[in-house]
N, C-alpha and C. Protein backbone atom coordinates (compact mmCIF):
# COMPACT_ATOMS: atom_id res chain seq x y z
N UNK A 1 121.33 86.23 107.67
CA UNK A 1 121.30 86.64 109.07
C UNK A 1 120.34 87.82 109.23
N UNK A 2 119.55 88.01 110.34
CA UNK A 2 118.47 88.87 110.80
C UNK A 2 118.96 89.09 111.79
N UNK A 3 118.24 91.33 112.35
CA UNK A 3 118.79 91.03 113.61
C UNK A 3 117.23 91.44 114.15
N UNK A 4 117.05 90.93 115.57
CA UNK A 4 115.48 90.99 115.78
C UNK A 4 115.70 91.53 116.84
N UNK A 5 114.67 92.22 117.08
CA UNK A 5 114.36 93.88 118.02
C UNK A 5 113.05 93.34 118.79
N UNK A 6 112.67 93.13 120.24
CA UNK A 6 111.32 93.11 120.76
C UNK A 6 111.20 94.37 121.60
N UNK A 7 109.74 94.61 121.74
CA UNK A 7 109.18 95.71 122.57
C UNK A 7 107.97 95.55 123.28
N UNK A 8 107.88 95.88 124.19
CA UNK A 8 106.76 95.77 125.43
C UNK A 8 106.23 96.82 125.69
N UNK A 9 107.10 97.86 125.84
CA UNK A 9 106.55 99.00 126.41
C UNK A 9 106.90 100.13 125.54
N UNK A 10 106.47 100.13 124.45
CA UNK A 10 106.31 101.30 123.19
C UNK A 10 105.03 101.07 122.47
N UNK A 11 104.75 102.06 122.09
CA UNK A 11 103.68 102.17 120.73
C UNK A 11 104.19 101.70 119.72
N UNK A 12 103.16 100.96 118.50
CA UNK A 12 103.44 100.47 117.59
C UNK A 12 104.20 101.82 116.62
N UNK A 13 103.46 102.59 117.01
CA UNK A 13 103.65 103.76 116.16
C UNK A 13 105.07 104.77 116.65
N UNK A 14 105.94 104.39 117.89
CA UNK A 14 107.03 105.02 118.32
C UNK A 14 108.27 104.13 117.87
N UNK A 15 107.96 102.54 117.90
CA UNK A 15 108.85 102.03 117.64
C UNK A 15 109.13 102.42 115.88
N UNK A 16 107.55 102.04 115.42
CA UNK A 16 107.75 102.42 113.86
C UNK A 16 108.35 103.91 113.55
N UNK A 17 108.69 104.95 114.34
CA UNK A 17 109.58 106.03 114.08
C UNK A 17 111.23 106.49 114.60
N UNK A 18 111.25 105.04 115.38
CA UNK A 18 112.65 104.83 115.48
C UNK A 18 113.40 103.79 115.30
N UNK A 19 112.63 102.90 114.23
CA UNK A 19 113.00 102.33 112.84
C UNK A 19 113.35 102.95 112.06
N UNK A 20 112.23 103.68 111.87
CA UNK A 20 112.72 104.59 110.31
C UNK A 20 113.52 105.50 110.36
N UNK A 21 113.71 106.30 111.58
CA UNK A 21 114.67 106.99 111.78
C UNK A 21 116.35 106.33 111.38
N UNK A 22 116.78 105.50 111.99
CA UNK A 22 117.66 104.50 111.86
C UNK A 22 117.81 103.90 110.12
N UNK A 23 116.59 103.43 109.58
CA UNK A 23 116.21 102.65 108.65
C UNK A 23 116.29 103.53 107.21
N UNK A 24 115.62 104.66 107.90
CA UNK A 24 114.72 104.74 106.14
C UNK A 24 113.66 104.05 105.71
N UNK A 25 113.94 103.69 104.20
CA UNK A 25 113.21 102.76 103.48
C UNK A 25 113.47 101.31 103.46
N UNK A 26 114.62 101.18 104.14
CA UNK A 26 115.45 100.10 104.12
C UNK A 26 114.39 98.81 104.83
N UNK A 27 114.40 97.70 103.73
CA UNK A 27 113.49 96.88 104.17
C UNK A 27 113.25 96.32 105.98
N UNK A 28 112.20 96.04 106.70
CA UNK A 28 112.19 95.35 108.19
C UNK A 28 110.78 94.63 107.70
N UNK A 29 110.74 93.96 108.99
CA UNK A 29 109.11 93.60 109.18
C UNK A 29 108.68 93.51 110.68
N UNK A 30 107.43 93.76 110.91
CA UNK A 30 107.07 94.10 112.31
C UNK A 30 105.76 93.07 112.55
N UNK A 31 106.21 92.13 113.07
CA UNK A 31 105.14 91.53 113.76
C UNK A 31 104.76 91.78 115.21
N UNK A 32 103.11 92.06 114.97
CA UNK A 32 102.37 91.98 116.77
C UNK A 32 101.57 90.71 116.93
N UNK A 33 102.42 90.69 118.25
CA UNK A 33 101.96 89.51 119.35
C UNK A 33 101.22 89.80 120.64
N UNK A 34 100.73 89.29 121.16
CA UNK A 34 100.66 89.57 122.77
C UNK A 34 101.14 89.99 123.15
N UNK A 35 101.06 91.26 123.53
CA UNK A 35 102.27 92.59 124.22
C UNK A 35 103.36 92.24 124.16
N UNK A 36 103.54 92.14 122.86
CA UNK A 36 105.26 92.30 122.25
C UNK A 36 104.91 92.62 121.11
N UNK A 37 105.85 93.62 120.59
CA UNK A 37 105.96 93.73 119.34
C UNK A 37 107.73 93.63 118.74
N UNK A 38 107.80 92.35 118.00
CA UNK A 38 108.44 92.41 117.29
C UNK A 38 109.26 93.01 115.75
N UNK A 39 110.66 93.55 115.63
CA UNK A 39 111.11 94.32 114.58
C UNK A 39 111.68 92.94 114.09
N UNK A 40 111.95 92.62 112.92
CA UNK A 40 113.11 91.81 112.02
C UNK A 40 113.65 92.88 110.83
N UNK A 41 114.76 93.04 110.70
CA UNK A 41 115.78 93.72 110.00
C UNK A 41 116.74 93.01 109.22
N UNK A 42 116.45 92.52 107.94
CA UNK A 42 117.72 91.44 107.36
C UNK A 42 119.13 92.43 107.50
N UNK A 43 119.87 91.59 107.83
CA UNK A 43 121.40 92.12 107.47
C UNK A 43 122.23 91.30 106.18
N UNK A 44 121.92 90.30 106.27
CA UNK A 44 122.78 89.08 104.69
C UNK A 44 122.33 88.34 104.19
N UNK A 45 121.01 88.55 104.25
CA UNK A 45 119.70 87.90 103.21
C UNK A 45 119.25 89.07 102.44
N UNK A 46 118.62 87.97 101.58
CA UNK A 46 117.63 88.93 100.92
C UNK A 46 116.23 89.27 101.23
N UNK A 47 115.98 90.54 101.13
CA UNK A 47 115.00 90.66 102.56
C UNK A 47 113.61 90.35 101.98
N UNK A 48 112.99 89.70 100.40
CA UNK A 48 112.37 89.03 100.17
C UNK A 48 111.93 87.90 100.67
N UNK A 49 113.27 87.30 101.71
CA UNK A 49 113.19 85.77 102.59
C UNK A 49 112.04 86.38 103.81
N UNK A 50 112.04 87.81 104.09
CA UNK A 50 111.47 88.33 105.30
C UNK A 50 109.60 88.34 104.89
N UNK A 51 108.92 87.50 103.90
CA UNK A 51 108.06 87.83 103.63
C UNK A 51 107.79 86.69 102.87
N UNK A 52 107.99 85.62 102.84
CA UNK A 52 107.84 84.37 102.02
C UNK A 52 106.61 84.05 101.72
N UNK A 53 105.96 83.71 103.43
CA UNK A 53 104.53 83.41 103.16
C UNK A 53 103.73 84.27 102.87
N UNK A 54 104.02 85.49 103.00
CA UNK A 54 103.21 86.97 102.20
C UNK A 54 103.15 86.86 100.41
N UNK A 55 104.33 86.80 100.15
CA UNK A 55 105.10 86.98 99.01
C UNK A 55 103.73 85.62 97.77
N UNK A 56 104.30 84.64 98.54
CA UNK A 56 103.37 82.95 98.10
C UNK A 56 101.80 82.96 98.34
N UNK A 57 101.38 83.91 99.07
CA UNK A 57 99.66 83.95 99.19
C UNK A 57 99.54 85.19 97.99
N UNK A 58 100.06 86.13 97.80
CA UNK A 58 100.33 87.19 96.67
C UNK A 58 100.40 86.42 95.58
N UNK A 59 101.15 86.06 95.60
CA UNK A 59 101.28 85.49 94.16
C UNK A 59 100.63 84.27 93.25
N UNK A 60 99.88 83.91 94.33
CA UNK A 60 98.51 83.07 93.51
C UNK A 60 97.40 83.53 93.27
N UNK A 61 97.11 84.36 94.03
CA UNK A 61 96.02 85.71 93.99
C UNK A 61 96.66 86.54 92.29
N UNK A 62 97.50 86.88 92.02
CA UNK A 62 98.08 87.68 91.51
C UNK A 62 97.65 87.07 89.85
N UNK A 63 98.38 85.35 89.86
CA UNK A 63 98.06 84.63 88.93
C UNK A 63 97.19 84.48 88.29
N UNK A 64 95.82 84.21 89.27
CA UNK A 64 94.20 84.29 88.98
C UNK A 64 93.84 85.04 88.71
N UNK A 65 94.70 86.09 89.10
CA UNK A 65 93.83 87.46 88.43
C UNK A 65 94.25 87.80 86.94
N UNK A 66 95.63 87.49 86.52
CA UNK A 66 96.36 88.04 85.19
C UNK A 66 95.35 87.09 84.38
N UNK A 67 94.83 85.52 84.54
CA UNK A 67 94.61 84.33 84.10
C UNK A 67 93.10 84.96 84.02
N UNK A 68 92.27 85.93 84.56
CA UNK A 68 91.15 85.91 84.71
C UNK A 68 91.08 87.04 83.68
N UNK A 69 91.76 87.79 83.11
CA UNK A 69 91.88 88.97 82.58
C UNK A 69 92.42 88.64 81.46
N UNK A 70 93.25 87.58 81.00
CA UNK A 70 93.83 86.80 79.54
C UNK A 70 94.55 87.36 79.42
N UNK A 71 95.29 87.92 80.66
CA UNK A 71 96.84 88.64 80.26
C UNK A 71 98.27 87.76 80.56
N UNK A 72 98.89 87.58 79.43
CA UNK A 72 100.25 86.85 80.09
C UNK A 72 101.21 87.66 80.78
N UNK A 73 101.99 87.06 81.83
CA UNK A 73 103.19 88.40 81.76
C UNK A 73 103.91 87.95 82.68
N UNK A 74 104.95 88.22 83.82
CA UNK A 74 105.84 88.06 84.29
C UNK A 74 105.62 88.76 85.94
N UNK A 75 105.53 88.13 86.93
CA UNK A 75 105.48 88.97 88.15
C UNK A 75 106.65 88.84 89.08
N UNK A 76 106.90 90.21 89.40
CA UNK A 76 108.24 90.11 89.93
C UNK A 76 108.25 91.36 91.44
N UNK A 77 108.98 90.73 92.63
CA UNK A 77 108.72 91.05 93.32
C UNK A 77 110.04 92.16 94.24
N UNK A 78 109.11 93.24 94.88
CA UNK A 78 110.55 93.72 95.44
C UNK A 78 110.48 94.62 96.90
N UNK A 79 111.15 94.81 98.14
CA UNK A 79 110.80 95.25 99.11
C UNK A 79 111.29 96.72 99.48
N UNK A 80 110.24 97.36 99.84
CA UNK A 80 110.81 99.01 100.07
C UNK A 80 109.87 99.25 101.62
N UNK A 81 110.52 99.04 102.54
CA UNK A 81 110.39 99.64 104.09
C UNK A 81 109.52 98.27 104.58
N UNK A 82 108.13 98.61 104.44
CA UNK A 82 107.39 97.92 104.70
C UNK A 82 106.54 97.01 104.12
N UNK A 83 106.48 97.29 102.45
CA UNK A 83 105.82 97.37 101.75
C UNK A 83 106.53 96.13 100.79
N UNK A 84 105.51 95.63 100.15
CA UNK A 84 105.95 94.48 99.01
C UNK A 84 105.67 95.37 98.08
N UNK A 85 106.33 95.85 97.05
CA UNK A 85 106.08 95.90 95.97
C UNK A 85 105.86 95.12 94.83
N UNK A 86 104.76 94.58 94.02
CA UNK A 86 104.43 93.53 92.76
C UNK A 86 104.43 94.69 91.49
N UNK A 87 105.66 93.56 91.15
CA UNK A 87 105.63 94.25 89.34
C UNK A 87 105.13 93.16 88.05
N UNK A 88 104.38 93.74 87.38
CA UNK A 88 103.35 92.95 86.23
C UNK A 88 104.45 93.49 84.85
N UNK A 89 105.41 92.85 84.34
CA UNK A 89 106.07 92.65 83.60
C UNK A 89 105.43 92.22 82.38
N UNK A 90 104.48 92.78 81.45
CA UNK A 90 103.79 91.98 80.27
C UNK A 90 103.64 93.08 78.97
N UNK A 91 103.60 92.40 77.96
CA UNK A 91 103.31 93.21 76.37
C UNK A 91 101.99 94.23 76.89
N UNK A 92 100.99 94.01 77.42
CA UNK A 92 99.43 94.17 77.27
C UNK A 92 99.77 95.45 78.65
N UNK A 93 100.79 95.58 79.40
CA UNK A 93 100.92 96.12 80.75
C UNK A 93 100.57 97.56 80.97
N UNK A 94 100.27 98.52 79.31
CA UNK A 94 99.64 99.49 78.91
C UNK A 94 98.47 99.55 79.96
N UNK A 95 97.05 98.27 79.88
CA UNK A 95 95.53 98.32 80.26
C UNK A 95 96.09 98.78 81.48
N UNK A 96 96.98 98.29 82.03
CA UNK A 96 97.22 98.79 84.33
C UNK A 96 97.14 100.24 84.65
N UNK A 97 97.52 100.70 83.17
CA UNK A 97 98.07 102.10 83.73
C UNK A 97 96.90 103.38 82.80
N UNK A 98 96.25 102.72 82.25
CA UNK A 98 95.36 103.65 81.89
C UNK A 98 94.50 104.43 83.29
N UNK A 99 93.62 105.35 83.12
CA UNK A 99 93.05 106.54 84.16
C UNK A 99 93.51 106.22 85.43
N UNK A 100 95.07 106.48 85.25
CA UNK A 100 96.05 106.67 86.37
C UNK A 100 96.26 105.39 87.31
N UNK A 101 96.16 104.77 86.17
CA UNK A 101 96.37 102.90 87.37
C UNK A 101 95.52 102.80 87.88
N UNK A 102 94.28 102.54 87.61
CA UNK A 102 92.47 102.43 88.30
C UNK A 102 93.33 100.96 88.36
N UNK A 103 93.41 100.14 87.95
CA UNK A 103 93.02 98.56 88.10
C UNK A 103 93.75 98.30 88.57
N UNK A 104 95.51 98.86 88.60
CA UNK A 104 96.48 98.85 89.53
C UNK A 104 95.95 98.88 90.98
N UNK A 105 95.16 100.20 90.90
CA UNK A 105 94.79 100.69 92.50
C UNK A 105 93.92 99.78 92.94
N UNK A 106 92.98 99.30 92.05
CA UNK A 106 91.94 98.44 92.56
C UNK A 106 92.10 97.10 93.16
N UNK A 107 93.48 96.64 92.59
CA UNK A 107 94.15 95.31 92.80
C UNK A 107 95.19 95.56 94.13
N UNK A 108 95.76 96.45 94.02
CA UNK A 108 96.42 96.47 95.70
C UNK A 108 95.58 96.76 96.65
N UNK A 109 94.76 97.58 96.56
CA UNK A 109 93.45 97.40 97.83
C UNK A 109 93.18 96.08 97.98
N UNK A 110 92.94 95.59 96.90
CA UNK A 110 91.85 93.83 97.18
C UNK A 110 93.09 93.11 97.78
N UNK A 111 94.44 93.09 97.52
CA UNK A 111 95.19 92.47 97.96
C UNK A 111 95.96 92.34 99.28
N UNK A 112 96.16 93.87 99.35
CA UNK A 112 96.32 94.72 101.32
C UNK A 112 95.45 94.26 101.86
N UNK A 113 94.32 94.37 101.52
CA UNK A 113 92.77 93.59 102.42
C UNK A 113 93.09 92.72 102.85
N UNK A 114 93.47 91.72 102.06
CA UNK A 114 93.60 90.25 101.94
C UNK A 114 95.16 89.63 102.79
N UNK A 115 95.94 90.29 102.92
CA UNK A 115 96.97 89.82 104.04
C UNK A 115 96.62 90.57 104.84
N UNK A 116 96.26 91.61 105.24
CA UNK A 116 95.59 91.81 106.59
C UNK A 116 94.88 91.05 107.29
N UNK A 117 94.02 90.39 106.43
CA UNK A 117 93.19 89.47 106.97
C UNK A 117 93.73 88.07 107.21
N UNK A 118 94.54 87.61 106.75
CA UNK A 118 94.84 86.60 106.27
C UNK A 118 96.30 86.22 107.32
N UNK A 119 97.19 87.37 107.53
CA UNK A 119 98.35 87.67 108.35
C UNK A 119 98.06 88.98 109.62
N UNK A 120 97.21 88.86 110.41
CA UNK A 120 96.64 90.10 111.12
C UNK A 120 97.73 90.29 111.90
N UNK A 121 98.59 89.50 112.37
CA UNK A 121 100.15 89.93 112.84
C UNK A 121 100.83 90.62 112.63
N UNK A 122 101.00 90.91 111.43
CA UNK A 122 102.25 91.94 110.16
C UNK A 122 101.89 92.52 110.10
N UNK A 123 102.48 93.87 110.50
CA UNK A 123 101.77 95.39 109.69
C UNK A 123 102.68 95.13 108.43
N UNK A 124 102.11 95.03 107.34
CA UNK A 124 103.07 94.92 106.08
C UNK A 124 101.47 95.64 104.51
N UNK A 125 102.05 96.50 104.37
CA UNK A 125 101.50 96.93 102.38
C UNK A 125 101.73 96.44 101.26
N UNK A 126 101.07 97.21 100.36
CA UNK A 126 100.79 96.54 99.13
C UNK A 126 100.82 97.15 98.17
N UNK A 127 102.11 97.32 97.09
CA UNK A 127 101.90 98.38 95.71
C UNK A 127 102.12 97.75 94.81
N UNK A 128 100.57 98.09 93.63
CA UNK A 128 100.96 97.30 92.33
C UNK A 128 101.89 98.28 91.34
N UNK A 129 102.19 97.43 90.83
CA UNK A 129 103.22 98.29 89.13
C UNK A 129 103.07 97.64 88.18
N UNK A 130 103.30 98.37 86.95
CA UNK A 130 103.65 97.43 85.25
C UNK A 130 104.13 98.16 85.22
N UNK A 131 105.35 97.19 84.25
CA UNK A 131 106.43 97.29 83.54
C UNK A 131 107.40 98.71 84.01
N UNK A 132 107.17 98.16 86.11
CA UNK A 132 107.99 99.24 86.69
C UNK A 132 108.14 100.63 86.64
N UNK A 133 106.87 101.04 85.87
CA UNK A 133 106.28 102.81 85.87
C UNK A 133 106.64 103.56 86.92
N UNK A 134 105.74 102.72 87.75
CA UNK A 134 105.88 103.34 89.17
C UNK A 134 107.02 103.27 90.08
N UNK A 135 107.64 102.30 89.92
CA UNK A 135 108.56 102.36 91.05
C UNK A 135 110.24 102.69 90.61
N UNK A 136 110.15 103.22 89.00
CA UNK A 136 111.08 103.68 88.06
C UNK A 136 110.57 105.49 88.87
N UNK A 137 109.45 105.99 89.28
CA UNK A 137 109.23 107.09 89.58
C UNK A 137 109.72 107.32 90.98
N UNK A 138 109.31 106.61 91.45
CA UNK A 138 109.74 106.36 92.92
C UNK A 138 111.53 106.42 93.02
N UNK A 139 111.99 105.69 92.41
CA UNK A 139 113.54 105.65 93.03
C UNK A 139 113.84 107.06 92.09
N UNK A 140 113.58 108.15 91.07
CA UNK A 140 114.04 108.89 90.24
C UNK A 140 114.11 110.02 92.00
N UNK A 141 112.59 110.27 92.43
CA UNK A 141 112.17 111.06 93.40
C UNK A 141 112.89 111.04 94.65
N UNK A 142 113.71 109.59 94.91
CA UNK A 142 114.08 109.09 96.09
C UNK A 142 116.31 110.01 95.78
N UNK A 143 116.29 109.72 94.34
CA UNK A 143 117.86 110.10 94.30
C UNK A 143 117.40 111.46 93.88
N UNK A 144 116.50 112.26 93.56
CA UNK A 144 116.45 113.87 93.56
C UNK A 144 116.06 114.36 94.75
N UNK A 145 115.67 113.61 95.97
CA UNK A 145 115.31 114.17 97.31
C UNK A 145 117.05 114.16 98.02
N UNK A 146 117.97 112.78 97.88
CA UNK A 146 119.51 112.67 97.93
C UNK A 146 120.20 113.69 97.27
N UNK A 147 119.75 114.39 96.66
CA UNK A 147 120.69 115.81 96.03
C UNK A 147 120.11 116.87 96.13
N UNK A 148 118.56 116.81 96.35
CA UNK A 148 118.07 118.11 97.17
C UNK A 148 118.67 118.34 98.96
N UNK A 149 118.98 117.00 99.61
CA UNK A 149 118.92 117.63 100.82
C UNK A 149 120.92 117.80 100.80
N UNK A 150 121.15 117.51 99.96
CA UNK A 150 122.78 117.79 99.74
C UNK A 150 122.96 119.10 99.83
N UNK A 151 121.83 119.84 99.11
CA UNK A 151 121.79 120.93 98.29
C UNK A 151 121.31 122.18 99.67
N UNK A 152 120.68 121.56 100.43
CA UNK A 152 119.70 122.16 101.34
C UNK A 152 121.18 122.91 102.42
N UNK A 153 121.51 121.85 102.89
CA UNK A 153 122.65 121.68 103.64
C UNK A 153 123.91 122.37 103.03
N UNK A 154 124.51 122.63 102.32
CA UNK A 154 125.69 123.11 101.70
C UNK A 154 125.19 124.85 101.30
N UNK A 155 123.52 124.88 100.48
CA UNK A 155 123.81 126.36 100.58
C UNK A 155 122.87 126.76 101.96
N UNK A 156 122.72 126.48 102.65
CA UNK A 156 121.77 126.65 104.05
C UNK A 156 120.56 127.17 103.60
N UNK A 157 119.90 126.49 102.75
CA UNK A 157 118.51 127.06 102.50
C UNK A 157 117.14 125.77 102.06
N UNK A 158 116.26 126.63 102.59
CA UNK A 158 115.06 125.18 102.05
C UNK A 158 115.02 125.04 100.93
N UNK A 159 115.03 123.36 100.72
CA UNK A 159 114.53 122.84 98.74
C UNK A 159 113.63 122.18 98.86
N UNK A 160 112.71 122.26 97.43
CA UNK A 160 111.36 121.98 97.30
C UNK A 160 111.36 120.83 96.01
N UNK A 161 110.87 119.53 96.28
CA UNK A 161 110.96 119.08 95.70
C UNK A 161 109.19 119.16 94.83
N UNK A 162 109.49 118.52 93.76
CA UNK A 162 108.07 118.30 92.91
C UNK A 162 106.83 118.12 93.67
N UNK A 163 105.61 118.22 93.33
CA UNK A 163 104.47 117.74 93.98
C UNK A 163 104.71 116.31 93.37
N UNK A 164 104.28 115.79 94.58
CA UNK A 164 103.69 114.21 94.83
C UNK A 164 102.17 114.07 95.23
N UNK A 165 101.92 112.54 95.33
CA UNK A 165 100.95 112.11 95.97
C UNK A 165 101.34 111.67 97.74
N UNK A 166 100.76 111.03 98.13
CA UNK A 166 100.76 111.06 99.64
C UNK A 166 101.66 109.83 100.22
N UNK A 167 101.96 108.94 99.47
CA UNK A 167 102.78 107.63 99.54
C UNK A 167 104.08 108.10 98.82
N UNK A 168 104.42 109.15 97.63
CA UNK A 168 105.24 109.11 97.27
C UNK A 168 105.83 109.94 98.23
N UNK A 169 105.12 111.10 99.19
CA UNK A 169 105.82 111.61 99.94
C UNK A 169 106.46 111.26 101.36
N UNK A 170 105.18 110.38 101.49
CA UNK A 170 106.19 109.49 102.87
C UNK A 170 107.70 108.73 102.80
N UNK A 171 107.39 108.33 101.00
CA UNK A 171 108.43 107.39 100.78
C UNK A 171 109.91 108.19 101.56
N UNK A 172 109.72 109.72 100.57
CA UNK A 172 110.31 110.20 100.83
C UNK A 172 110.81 110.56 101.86
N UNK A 173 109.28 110.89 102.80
CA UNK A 173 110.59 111.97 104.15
C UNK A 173 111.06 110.51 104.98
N UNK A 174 110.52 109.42 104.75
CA UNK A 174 111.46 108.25 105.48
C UNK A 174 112.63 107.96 104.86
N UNK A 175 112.97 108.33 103.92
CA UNK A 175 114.43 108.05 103.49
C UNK A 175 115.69 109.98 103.65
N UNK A 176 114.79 110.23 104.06
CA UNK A 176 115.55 111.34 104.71
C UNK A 176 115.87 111.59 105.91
N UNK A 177 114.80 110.51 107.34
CA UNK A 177 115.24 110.54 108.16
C UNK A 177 116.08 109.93 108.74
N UNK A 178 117.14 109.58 108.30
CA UNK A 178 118.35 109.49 108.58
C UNK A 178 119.32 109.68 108.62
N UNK A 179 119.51 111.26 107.42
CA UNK A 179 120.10 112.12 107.38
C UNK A 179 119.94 113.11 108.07
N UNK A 180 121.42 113.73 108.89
CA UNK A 180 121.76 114.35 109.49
C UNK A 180 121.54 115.94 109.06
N UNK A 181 121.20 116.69 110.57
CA UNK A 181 121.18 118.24 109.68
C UNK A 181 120.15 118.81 108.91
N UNK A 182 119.03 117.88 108.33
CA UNK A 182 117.91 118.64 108.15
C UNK A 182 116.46 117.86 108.82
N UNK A 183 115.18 118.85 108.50
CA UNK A 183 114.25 118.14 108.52
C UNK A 183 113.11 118.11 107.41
N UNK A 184 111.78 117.95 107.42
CA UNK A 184 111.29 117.48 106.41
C UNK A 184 110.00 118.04 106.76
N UNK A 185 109.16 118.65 105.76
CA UNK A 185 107.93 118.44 105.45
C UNK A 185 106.69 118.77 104.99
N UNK A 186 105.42 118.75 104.54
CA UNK A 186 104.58 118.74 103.11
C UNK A 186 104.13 120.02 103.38
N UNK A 187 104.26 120.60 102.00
CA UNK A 187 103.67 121.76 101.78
C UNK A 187 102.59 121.84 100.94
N UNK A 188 101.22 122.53 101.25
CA UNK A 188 100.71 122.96 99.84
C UNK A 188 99.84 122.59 99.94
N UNK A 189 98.48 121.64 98.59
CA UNK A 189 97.25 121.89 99.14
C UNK A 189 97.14 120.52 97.70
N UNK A 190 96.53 119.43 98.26
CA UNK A 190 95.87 117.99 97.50
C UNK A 190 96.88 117.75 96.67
N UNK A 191 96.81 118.34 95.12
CA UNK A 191 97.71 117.24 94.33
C UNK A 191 99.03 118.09 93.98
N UNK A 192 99.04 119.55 95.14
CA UNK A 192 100.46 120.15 94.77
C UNK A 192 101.06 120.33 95.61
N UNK A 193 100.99 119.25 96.74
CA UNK A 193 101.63 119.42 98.03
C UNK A 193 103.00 118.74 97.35
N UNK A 194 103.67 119.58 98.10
CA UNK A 194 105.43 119.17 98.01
C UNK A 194 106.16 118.70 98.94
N UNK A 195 107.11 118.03 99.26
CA UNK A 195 108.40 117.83 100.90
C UNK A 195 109.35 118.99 100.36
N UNK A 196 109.21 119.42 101.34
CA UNK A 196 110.42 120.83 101.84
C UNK A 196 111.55 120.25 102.57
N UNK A 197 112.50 120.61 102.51
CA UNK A 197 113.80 120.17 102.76
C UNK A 197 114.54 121.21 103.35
N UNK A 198 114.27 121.28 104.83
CA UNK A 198 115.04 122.61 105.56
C UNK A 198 115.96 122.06 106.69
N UNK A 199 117.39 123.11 106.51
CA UNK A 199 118.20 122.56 107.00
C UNK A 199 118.00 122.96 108.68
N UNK A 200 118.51 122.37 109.60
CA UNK A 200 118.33 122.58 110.91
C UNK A 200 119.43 123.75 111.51
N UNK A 201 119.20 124.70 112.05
CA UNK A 201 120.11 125.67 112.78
C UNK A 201 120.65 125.01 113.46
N UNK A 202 122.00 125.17 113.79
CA UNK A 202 123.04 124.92 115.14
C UNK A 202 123.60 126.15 116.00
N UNK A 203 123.22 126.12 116.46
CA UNK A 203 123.96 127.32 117.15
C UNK A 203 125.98 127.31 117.14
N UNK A 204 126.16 128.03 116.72
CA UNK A 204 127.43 127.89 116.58
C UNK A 204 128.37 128.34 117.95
N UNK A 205 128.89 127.00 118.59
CA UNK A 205 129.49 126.92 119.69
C UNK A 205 131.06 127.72 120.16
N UNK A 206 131.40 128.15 119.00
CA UNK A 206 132.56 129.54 119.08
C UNK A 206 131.96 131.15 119.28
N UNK A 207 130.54 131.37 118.36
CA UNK A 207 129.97 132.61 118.89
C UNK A 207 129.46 132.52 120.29
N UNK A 208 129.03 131.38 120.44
CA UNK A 208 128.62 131.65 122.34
C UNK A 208 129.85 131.69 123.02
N UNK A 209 130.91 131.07 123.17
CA UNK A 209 131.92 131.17 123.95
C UNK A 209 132.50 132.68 123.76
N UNK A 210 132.77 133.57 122.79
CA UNK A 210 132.73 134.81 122.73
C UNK A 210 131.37 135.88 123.38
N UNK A 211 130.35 135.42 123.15
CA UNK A 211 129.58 136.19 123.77
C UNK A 211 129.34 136.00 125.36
């Protein structure tokens, strides 16, 4: 079961922040039409079903390429917000990740290109991985941002999580906006910018009634 959301009179970019607000990271997909833009949100599927024909043009592309490179290995697929994530499961899965995932990076560009073009409807991305490096980093960052803003909130003070890159930090402040009580955001300068985690003032509604 899906539940589906249309819009006429929003920005692609307002609806996409009160998704995520609501959402998080939590898988959707957003197709544009002729002044509509459509949300889909699985509720009792697996939200891999939300991306089939994405998923099946990926993955022959994906094939040709391991087959073109004489690498065997295993591709396995998984969804975070918007984004397909492809994982390259193989012995050889070392070559992906040498000078910081060059061929990784080089292969999700060629591939984002390529359903853009191919699906110009879907706003939907593209992240490669082996042997789940990356997205073993990603969920570590995602449950230490869940106990930083615990942390933020209980002693009333800002927390700073690690420097990231610029995707790992979005990941982040979208899975925070849906937590209550704080807000979010990057500090710092290229590869040592951080998400700050500050809790929101309330005015406390017993000191005004006294004052």
């Amino acid at each position: 079961m899906t539940r589906e959301l249309s819009f006429t009179d929003q920005t692609l970019s307002e609806i996409t922040q009160e998704i995520n607000s609501e959402l998080g990271n939590k898988p959707y997909k957003i197709i544009q039409k002729e002044g509509e833009i459509q949300v889909i949100i699985p509720e009792n599927e697996d939200p891999l079903d939300l991306f089939t024909d994405e998923i099946d043009a990926l993955d022959d592309m994906v094939v040709d390429y391991l087959e073109a490179l004489g690498i065997e290995g295993e591709i396995g697929y998984d969804i975070l917000g918007q984004t397909i994530w492809i994982n390259i499961d193989s012995e050889e899965a070392g070559c992906f990740l040498k000078n910081r995932g060059e061929l990784l990076n080089d292969l999700q560009h060629v591939l984002e290109v390529y359903l853009n073009q191919k699906f110009p409807d879907v706003k939907v991305y593209v992240k490669c991985d082996a042997d789940a490096q990356r997205r073993t980093h990603i969920d570590d960052m995602l449950e230490l941002a869940q106990q930083k803003s615990k942390q933020a909130l209980e002693k009333d003070r800002e927390m700073k999580l690690p420097p990231m890159n610029a995707y790992e930090r979005r990941v982040i402040h979208l899975s925070l906006l849906p937590v209550e009580g704080i807000s979010t955001r990057s500090h710092g300068m290229g590869a040592l910018k951080q998400v700050v985690i500050t809790p929101i003032k309330t005015e406390d509604p017993k000191a005004e009634e006294e004052s």
